[in-house]
PDB file of N, CA and C in Angstrom:
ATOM      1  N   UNK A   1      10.021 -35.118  -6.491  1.00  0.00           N
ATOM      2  CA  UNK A   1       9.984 -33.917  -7.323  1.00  0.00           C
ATOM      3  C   UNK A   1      11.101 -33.947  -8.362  1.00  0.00           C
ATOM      4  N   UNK A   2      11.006 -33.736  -9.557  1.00  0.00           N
ATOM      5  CA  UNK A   2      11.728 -33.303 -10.628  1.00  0.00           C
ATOM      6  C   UNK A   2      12.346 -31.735 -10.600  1.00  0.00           C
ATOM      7  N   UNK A   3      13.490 -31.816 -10.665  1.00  0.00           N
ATOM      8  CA  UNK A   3      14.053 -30.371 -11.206  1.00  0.00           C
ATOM      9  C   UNK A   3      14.385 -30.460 -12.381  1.00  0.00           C
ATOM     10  N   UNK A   4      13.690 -29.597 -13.481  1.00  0.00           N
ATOM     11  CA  UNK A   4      14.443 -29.232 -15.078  1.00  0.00           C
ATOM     12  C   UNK A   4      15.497 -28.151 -14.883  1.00  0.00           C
ATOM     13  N   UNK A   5      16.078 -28.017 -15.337  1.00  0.00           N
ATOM     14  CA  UNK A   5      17.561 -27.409 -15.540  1.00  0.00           C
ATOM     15  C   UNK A   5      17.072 -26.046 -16.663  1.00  0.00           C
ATOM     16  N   UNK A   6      16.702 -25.168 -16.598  1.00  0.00           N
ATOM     17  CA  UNK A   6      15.918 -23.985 -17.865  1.00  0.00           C
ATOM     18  C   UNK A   6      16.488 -23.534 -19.188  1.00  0.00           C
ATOM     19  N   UNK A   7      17.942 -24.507 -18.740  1.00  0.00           N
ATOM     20  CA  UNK A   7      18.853 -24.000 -20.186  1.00  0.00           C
ATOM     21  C   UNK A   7      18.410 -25.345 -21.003  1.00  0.00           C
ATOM     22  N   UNK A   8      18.430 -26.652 -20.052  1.00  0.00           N
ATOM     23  CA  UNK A   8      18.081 -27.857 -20.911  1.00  0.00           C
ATOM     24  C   UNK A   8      16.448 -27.967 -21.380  1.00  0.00           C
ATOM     25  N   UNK A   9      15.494 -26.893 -21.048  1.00  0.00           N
ATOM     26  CA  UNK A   9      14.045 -27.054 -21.156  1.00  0.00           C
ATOM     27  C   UNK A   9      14.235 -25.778 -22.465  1.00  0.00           C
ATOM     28  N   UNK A  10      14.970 -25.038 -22.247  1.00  0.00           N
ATOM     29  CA  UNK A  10      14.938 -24.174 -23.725  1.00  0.00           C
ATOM     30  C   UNK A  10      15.291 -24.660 -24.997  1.00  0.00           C
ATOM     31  N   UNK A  11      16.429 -25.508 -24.536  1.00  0.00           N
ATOM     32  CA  UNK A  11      17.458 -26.236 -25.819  1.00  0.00           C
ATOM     33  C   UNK A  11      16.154 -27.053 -26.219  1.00  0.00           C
ATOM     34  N   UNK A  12      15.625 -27.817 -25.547  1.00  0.00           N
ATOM     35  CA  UNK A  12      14.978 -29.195 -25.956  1.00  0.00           C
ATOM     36  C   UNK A  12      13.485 -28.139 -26.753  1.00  0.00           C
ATOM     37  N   UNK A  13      13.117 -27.236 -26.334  1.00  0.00           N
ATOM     38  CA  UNK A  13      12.100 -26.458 -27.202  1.00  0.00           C
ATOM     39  C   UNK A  13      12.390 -25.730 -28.101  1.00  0.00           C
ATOM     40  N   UNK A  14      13.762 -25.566 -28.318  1.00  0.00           N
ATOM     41  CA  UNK A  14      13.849 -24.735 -29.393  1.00  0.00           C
ATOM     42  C   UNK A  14      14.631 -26.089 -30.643  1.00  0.00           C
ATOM     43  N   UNK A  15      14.813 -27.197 -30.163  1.00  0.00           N
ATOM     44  CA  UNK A  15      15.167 -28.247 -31.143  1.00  0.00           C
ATOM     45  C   UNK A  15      13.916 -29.067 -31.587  1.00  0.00           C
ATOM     46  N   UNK A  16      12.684 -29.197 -30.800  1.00  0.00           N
ATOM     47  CA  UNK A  16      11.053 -29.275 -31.079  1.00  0.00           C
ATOM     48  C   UNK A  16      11.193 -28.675 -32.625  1.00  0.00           C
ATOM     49  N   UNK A  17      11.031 -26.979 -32.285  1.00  0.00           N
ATOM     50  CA  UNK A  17      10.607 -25.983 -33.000  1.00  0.00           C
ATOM     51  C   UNK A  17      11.617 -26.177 -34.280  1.00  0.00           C
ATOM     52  N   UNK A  18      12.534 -26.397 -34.234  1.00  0.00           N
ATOM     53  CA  UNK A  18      13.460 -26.542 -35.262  1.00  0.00           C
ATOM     54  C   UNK A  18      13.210 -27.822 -36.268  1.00  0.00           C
ATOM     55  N   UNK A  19      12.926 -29.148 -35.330  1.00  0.00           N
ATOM     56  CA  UNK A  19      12.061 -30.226 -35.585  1.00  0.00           C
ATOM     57  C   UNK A  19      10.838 -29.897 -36.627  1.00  0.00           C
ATOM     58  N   UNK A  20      10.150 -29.048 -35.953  1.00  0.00           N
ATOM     59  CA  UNK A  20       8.545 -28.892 -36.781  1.00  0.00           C
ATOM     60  C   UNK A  20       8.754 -28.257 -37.940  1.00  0.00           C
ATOM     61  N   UNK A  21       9.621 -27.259 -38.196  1.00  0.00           N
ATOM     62  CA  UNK A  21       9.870 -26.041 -38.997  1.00  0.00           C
ATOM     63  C   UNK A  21      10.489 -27.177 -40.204  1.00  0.00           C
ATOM     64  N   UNK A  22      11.608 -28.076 -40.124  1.00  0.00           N
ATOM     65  CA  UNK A  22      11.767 -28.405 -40.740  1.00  0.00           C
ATOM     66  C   UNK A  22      11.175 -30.141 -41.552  1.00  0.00           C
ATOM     67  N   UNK A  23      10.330 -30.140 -40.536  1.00  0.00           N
ATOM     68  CA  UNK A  23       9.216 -31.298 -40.966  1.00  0.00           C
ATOM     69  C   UNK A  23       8.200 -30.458 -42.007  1.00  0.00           C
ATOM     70  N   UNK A  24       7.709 -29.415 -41.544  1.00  0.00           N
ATOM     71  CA  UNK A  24       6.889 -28.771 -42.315  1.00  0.00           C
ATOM     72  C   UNK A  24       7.358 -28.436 -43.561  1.00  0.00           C
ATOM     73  N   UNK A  25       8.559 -28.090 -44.002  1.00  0.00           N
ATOM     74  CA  UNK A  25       9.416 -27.350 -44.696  1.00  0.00           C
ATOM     75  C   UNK A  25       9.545 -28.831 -45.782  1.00  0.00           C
ATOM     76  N   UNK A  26       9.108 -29.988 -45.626  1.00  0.00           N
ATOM     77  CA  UNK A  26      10.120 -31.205 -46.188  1.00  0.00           C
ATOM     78  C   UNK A  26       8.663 -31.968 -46.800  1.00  0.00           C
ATOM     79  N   UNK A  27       7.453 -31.351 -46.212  1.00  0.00           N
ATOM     80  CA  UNK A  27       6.124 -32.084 -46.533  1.00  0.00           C
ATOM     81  C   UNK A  27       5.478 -30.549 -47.494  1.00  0.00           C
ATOM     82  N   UNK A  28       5.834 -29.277 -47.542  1.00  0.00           N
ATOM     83  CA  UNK A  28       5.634 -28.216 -48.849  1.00  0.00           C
ATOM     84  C   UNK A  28       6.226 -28.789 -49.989  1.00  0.00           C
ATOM     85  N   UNK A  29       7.728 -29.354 -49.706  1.00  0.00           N
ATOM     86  CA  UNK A  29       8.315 -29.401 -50.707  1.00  0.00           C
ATOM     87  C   UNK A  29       8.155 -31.306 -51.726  1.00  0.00           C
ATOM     88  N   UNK A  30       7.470 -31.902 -50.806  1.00  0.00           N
ATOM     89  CA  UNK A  30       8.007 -33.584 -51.082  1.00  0.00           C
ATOM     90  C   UNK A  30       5.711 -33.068 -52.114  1.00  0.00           C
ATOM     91  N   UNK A  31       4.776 -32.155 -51.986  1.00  0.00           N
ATOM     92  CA  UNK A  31       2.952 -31.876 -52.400  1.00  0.00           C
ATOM     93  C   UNK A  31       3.675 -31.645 -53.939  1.00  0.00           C
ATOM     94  N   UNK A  32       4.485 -30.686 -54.203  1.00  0.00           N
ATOM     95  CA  UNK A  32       5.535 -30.182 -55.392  1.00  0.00           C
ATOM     96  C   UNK A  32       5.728 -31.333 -56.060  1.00  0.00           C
TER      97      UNK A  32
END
């Protein structure tokens, strides 16, 4: 069995989300 740690499963989803936001943010600006 695996134990995740919930502070290290938040960090790692909210650096995803930060990931996408600014992938998205870099492919609006590269269509321009």
């Amino acid at each position: 069995e695996v134990l995740v740690d919930p502070a290290i499963t938040i960090k790692a989803i909210g650096h995803q989300w930060y990931w996408t936001y600014e992938y998205s943010d870099y492919n609006s600006s590269d269509e321009q």
